[in-house]
N, C-alpha and C. Protein backbone atom coordinates (compact mmCIF):
# COMPACT_ATOMS: atom_id res chain seq x y z
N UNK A 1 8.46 -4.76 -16.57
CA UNK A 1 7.46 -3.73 -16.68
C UNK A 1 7.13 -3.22 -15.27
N UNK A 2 6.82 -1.74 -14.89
CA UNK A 2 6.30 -1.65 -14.20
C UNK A 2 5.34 -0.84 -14.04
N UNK A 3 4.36 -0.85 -13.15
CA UNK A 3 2.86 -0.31 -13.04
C UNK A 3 2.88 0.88 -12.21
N UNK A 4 2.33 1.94 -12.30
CA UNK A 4 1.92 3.29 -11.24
C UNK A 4 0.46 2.88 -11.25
N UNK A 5 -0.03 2.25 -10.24
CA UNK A 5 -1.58 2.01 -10.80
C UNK A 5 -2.69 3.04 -9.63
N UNK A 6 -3.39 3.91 -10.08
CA UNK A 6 -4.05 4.82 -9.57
C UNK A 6 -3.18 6.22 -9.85
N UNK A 7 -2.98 6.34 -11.47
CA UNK A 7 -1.36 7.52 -11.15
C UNK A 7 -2.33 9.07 -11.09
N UNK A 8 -3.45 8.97 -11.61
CA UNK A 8 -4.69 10.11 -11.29
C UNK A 8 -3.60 11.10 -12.45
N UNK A 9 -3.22 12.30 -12.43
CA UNK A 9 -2.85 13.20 -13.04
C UNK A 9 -1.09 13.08 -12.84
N UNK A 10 -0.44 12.53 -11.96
CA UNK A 10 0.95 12.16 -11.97
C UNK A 10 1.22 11.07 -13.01
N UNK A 11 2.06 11.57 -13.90
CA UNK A 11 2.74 10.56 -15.13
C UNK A 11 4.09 9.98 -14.59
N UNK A 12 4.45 9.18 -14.24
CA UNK A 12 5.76 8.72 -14.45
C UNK A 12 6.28 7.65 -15.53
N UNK A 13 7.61 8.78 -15.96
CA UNK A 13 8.13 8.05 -17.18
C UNK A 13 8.90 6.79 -16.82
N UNK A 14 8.75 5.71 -18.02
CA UNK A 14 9.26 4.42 -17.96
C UNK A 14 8.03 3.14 -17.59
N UNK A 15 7.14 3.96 -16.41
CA UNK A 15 6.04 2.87 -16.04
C UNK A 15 4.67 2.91 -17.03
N UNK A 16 4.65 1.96 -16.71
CA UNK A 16 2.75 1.81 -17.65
C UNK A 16 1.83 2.64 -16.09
N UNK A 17 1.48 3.62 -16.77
CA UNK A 17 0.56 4.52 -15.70
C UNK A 17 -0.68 4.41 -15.63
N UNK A 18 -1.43 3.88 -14.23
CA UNK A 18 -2.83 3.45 -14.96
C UNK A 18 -3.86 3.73 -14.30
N UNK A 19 -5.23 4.17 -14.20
CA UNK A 19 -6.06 4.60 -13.29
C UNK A 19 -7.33 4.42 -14.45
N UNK A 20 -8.26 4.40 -13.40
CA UNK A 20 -10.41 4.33 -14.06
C UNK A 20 -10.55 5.10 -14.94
N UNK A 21 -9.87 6.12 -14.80
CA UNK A 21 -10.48 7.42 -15.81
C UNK A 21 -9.33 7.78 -16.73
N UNK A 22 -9.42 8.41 -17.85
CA UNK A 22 -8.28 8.99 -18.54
C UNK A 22 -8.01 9.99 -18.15
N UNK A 23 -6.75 10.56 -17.91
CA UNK A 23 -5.74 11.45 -18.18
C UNK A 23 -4.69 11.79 -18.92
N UNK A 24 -4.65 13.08 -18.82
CA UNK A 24 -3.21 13.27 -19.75
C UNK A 24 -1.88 12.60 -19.08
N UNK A 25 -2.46 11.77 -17.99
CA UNK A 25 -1.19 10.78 -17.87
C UNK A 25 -1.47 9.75 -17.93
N UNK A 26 -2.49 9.06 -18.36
CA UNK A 26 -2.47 7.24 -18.17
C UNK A 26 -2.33 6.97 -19.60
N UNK A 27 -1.71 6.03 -19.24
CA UNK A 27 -1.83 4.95 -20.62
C UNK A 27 -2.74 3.75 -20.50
N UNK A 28 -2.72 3.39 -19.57
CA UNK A 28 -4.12 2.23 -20.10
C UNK A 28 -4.97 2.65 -18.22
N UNK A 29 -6.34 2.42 -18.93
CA UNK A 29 -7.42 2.95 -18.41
C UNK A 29 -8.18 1.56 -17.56
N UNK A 30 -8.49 0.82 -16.43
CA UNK A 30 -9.01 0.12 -16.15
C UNK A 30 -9.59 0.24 -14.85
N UNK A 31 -10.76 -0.58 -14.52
CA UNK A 31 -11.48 -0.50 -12.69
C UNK A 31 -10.69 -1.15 -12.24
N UNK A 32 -9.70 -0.69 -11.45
CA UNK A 32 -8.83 -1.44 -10.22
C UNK A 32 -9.66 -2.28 -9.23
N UNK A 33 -11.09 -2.21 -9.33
CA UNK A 33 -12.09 -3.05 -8.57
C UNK A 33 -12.73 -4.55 -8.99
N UNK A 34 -12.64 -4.79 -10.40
CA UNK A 34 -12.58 -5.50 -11.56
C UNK A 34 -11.84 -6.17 -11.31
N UNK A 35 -11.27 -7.38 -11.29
CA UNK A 35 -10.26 -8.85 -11.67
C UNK A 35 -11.02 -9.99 -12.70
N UNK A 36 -9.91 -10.04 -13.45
CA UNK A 36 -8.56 -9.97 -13.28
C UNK A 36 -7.78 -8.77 -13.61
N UNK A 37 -6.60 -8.57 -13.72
CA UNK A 37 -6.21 -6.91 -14.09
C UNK A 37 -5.80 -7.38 -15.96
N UNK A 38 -5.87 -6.26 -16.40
CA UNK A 38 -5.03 -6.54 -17.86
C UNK A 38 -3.99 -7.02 -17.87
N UNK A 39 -3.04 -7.98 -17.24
CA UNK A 39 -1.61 -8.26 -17.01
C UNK A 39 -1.81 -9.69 -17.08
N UNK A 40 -1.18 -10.35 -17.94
CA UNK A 40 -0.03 -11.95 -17.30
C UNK A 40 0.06 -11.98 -16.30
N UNK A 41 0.25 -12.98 -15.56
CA UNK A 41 0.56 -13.42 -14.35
C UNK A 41 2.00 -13.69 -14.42
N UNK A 42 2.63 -13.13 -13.33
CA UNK A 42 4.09 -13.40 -13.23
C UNK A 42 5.27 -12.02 -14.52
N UNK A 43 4.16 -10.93 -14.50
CA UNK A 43 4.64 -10.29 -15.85
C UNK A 43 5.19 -8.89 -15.29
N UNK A 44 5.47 -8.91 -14.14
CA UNK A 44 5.28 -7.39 -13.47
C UNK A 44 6.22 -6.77 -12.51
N UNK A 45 7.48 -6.52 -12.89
CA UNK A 45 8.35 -6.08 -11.78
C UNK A 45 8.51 -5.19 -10.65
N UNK A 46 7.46 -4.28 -10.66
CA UNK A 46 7.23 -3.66 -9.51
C UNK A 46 6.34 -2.52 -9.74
N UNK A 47 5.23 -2.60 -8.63
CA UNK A 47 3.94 -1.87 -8.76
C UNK A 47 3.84 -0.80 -7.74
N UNK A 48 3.97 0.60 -7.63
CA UNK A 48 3.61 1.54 -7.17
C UNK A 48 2.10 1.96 -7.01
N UNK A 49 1.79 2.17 -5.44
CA UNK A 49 0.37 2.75 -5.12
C UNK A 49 0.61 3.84 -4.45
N UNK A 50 0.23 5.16 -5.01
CA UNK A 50 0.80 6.23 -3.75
C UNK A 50 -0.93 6.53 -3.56
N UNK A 51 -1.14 6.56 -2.22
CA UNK A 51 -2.51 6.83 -1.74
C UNK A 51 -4.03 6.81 -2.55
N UNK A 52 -3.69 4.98 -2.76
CA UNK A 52 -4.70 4.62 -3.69
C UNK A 52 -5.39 3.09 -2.54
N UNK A 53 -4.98 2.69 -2.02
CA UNK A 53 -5.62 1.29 -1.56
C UNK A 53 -6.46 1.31 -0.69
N UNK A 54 -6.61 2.97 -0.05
CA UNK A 54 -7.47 3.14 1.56
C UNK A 54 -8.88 3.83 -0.17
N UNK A 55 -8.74 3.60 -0.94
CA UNK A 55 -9.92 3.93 -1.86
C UNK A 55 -10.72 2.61 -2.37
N UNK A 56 -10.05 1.50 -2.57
CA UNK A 56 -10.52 0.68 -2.77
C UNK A 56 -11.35 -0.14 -2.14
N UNK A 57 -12.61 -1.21 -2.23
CA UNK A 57 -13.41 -1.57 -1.54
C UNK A 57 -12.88 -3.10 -1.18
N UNK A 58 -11.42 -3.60 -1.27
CA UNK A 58 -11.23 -5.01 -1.26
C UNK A 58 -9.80 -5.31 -1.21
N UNK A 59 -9.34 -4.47 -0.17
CA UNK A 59 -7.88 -4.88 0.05
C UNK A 59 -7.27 -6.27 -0.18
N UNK A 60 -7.69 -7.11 0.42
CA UNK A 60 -7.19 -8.45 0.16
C UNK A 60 -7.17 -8.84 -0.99
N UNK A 61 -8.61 -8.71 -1.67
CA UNK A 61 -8.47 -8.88 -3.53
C UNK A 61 -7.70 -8.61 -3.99
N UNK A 62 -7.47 -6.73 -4.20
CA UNK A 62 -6.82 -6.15 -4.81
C UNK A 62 -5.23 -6.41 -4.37
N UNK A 63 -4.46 -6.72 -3.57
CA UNK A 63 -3.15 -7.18 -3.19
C UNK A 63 -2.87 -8.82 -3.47
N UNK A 64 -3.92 -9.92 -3.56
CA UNK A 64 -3.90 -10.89 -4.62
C UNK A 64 -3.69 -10.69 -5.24
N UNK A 65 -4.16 -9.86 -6.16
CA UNK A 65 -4.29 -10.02 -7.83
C UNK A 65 -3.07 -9.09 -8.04
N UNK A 66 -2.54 -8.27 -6.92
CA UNK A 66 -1.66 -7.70 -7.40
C UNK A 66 -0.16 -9.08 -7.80
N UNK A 67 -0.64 -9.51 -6.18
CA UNK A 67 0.67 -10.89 -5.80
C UNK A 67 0.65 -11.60 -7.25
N UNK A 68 -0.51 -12.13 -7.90
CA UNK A 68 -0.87 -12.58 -9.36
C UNK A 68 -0.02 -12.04 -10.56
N UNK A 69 0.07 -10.61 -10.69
CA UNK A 69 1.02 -10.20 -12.11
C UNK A 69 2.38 -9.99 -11.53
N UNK A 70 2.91 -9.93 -9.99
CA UNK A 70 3.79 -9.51 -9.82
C UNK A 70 5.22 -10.66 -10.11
N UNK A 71 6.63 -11.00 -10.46
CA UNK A 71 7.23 -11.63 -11.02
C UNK A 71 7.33 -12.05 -9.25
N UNK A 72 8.02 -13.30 -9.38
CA UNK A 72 8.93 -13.49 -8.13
C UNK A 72 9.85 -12.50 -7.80
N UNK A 73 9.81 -12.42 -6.73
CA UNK A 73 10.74 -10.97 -5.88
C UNK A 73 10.21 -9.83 -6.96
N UNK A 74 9.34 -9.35 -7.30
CA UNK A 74 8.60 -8.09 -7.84
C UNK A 74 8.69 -7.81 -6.27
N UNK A 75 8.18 -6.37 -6.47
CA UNK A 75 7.61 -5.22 -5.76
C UNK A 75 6.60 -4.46 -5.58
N UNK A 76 6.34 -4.45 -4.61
CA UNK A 76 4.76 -3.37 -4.11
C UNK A 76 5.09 -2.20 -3.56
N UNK A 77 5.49 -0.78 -3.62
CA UNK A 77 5.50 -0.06 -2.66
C UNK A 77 4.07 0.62 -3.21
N UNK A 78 3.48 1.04 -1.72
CA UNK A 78 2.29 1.79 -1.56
C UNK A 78 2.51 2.97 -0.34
N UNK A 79 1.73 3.65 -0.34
CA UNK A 79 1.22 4.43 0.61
C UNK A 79 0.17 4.60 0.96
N UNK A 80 -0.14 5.14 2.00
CA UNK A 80 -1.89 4.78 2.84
C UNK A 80 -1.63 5.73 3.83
N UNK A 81 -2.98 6.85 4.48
CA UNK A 81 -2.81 7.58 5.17
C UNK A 81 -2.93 6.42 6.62
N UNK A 82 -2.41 7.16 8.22
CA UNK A 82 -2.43 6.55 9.14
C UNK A 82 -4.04 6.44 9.43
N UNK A 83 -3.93 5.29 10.22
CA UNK A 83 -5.80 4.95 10.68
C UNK A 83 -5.60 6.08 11.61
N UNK A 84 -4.93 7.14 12.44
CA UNK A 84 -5.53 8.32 13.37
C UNK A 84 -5.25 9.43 12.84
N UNK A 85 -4.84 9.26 11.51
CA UNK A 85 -4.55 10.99 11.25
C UNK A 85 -6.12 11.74 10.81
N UNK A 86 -5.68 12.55 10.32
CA UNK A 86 -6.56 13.21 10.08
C UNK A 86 -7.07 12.92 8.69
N UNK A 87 -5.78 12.84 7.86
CA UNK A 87 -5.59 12.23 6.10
C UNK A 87 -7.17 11.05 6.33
N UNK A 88 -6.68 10.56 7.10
CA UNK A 88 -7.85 8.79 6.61
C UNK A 88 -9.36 8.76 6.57
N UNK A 89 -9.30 9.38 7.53
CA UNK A 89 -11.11 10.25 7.34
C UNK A 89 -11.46 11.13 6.68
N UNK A 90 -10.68 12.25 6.16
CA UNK A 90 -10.99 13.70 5.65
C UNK A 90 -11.72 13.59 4.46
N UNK A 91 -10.98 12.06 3.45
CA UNK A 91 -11.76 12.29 2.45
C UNK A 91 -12.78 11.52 2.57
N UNK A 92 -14.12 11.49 2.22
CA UNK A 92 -15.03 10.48 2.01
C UNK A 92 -14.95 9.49 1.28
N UNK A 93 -14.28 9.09 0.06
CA UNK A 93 -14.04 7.81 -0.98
C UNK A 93 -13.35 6.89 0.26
N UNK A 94 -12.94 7.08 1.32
CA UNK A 94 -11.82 6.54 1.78
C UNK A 94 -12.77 5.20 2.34
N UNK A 95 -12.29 3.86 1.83
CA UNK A 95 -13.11 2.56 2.20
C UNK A 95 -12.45 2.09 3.66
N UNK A 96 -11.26 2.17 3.99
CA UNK A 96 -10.40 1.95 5.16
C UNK A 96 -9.20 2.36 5.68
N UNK A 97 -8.96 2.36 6.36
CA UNK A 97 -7.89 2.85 6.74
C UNK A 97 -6.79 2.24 7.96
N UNK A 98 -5.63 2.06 7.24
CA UNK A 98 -4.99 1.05 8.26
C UNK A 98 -3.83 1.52 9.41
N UNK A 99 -3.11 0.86 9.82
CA UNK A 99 -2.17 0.91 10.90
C UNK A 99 -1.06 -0.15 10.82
N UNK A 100 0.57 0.16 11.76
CA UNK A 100 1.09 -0.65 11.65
C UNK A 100 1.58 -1.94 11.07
N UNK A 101 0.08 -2.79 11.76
CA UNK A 101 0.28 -4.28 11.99
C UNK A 101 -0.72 -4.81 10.51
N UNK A 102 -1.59 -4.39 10.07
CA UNK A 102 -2.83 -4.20 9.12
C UNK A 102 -1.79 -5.16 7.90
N UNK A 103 -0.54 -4.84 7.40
CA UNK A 103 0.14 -5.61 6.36
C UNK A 103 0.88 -6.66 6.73
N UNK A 104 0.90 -7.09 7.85
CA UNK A 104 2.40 -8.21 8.19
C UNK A 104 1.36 -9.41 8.29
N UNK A 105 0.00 -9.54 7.96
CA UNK A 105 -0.91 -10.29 8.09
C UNK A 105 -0.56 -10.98 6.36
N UNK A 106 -0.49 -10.09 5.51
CA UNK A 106 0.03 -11.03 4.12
C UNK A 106 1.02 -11.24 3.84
N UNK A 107 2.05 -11.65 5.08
CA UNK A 107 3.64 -12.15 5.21
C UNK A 107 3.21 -13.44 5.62
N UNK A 108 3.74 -14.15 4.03
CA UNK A 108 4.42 -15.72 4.13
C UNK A 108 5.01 -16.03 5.73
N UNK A 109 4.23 -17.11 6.65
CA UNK A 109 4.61 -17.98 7.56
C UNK A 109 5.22 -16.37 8.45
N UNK A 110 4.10 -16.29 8.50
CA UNK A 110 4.02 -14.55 9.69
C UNK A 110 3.79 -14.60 11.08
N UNK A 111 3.41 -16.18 11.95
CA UNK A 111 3.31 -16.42 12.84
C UNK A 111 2.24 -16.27 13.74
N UNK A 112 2.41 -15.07 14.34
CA UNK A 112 1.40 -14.38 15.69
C UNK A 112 0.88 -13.89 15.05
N UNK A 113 0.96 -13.11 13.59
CA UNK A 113 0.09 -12.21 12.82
C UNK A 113 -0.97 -13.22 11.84
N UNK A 114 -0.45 -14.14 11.93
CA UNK A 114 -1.33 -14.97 10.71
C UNK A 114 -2.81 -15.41 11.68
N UNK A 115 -3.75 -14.57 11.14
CA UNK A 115 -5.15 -15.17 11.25
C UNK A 115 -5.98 -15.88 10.34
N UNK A 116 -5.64 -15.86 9.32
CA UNK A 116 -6.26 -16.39 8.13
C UNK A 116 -5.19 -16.40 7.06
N UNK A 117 -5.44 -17.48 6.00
CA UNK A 117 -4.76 -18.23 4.91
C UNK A 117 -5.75 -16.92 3.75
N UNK A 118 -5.01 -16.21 3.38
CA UNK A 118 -5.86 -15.49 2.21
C UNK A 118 -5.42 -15.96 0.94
N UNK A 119 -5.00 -16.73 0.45
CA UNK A 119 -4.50 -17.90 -0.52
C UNK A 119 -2.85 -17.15 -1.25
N UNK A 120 -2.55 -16.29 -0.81
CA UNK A 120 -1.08 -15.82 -1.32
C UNK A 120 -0.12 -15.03 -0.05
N UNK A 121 0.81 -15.10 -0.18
CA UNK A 121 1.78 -14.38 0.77
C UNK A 121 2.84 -13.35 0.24
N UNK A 122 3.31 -12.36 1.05
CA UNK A 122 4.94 -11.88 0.67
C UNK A 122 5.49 -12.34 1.10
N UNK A 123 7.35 -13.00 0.66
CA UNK A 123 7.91 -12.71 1.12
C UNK A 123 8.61 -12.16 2.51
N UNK A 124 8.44 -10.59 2.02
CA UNK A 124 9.42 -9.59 2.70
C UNK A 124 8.09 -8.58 2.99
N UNK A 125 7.83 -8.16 4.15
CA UNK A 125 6.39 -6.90 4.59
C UNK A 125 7.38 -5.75 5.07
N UNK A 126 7.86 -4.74 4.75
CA UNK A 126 8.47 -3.39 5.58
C UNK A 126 7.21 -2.26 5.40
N UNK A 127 7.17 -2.15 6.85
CA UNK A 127 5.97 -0.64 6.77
C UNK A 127 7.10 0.43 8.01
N UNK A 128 6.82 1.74 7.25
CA UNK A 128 7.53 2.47 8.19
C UNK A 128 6.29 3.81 8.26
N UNK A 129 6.45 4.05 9.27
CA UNK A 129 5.75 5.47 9.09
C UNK A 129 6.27 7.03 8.49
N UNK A 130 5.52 7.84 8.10
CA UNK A 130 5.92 8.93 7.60
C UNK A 130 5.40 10.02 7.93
N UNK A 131 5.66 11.07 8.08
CA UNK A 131 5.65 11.94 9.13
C UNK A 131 5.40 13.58 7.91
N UNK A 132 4.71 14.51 7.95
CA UNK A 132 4.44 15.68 7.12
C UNK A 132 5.97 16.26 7.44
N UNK A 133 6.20 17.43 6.47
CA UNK A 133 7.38 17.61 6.46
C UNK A 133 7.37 19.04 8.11
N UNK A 134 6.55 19.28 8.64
CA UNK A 134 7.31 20.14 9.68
C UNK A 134 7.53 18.69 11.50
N UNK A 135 7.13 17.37 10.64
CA UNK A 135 7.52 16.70 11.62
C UNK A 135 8.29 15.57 11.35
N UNK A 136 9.07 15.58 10.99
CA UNK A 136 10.01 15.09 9.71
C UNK A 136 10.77 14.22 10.96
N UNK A 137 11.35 14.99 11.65
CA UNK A 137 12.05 14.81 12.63
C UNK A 137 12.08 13.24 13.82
N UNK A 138 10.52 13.45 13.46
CA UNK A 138 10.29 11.87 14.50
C UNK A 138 10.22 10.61 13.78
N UNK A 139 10.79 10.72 12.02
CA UNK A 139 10.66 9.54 11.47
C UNK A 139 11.87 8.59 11.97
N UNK A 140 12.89 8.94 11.88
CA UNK A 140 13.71 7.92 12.23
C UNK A 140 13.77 7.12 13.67
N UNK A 141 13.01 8.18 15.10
CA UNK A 141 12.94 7.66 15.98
C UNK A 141 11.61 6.91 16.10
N UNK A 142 11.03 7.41 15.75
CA UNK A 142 9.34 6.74 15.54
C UNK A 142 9.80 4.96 14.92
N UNK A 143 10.44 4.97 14.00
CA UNK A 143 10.47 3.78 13.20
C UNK A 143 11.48 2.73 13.74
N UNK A 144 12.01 2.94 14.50
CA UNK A 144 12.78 2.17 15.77
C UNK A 144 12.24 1.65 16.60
N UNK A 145 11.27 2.04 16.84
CA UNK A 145 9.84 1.29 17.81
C UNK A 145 7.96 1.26 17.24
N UNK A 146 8.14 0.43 16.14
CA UNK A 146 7.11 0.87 14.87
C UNK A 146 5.66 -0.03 15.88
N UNK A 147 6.00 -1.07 16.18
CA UNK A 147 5.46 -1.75 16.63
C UNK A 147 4.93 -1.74 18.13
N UNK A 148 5.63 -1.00 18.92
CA UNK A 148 5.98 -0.66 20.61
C UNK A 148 4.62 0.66 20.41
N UNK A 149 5.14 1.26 19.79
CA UNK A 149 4.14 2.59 19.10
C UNK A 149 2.63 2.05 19.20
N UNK A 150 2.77 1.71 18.13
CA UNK A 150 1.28 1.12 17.64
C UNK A 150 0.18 1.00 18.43
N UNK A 151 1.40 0.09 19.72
CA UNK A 151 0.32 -0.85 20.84
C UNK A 151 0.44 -0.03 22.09
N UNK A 152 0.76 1.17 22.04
CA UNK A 152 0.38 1.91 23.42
C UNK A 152 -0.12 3.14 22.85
N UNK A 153 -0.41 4.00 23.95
CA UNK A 153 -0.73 5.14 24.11
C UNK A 153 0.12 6.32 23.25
N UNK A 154 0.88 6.09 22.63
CA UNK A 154 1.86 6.78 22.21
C UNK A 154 0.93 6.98 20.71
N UNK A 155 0.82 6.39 20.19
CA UNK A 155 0.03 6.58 18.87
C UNK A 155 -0.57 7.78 19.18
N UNK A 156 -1.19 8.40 20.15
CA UNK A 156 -2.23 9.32 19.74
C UNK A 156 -0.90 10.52 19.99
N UNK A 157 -0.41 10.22 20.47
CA UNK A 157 0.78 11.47 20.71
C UNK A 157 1.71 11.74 19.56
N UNK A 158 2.38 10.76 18.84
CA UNK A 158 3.54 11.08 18.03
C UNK A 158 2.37 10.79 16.66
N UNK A 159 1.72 10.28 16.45
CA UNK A 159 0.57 10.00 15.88
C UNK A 159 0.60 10.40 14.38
N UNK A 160 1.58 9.34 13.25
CA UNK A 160 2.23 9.78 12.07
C UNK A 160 1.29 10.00 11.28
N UNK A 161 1.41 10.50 10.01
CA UNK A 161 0.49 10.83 8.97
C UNK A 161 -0.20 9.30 8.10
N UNK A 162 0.79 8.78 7.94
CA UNK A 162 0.79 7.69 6.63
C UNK A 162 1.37 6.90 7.14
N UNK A 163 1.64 5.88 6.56
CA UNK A 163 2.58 4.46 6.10
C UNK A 163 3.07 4.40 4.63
N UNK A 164 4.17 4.01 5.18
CA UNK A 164 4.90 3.68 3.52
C UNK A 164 5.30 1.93 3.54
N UNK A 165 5.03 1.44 2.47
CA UNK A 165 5.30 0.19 2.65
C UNK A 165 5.57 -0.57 1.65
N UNK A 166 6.37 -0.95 1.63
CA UNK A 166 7.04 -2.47 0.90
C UNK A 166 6.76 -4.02 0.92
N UNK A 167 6.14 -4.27 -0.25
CA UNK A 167 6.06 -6.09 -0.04
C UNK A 167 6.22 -6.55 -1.02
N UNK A 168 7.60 -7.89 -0.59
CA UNK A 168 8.21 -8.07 -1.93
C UNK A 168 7.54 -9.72 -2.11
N UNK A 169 7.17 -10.15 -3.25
CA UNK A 169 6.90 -11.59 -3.36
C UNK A 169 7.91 -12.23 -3.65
């Protein structure tokens, strides 16, 4: 099975599409703020968030409980505007907004990134940045130095829109 969870007015066929409110695209209706989710544990092959988690009030929760229905080696891809664009502030619902390094913190035996035991891990963490389409151009070089970026001065210059990201359990 898999989940579009926050699909707002985007339907995609094949997944269980799901968001707070009804639409003429969800099929099941629930508070993504609420745990546990309507799901089994271990029942869930891969969960899509496209610019839904910088809305939520409990990142860590909500990526537990995701880690919770997701199968072994399931999938997370999400999206999240960048912590300097313009996207992350513009709207007001927006509870946070991250960067880079913000996900390699819930990578299983993560090392220098591990500050705290949040009681579950991924796997596999890939975050790349993504770039609006008239700057399209600096994704592939941008993402060659994702990390080099981050931690200098360069952020405010090449300074991507979003993150796209992958975490596999």
């Amino acid at each position: 099975m898999k989940l579009n969870l926050g699909c707002g007015n985007i339907r995609k066929e094949g997944w269980v599409n799901c968001d707070f409110v009804r639409t003429s695209a969800t099929d099941k209706v629930f508070d993504m703020t609420k745990f546990p989710y309507p799901f089994r544990s271990n029942s869930i092959d891969e969960i899509e968030m496209i610019e839904v988690i910088e809305h939520l009030p409990d990142t860590i929760a909500t990526l537990r409980e995701c880690h919770r229905i997701l199968k072994i080696g399931g999938r997370i891809h999400l999206t999240t505007p960048y912590y300097l664009s313009y996207h992350a502030w513009a709207n007001p619902d927006h509870k946070r907004a991250f960067n880079y390094m913000s996900f390699f913190h819930l990578k299983n035996n993560s090392g220098e990134h591990k500050v705290q035991d949040f009681g579950y891990g991924f796997r596999k963490v890939n975050v790349r940045y993504s770039f609006g389409f008239g700057r399209m151009m600096l994704c592939p070089i941008s993402n060659l130095f994702k990390s080099w970026i981050d931690k200098s001065f360069l952020r405010f210059i090449i300074c991507p829109e979003g993150l796209d990201v992958e975490l596999i359990k």
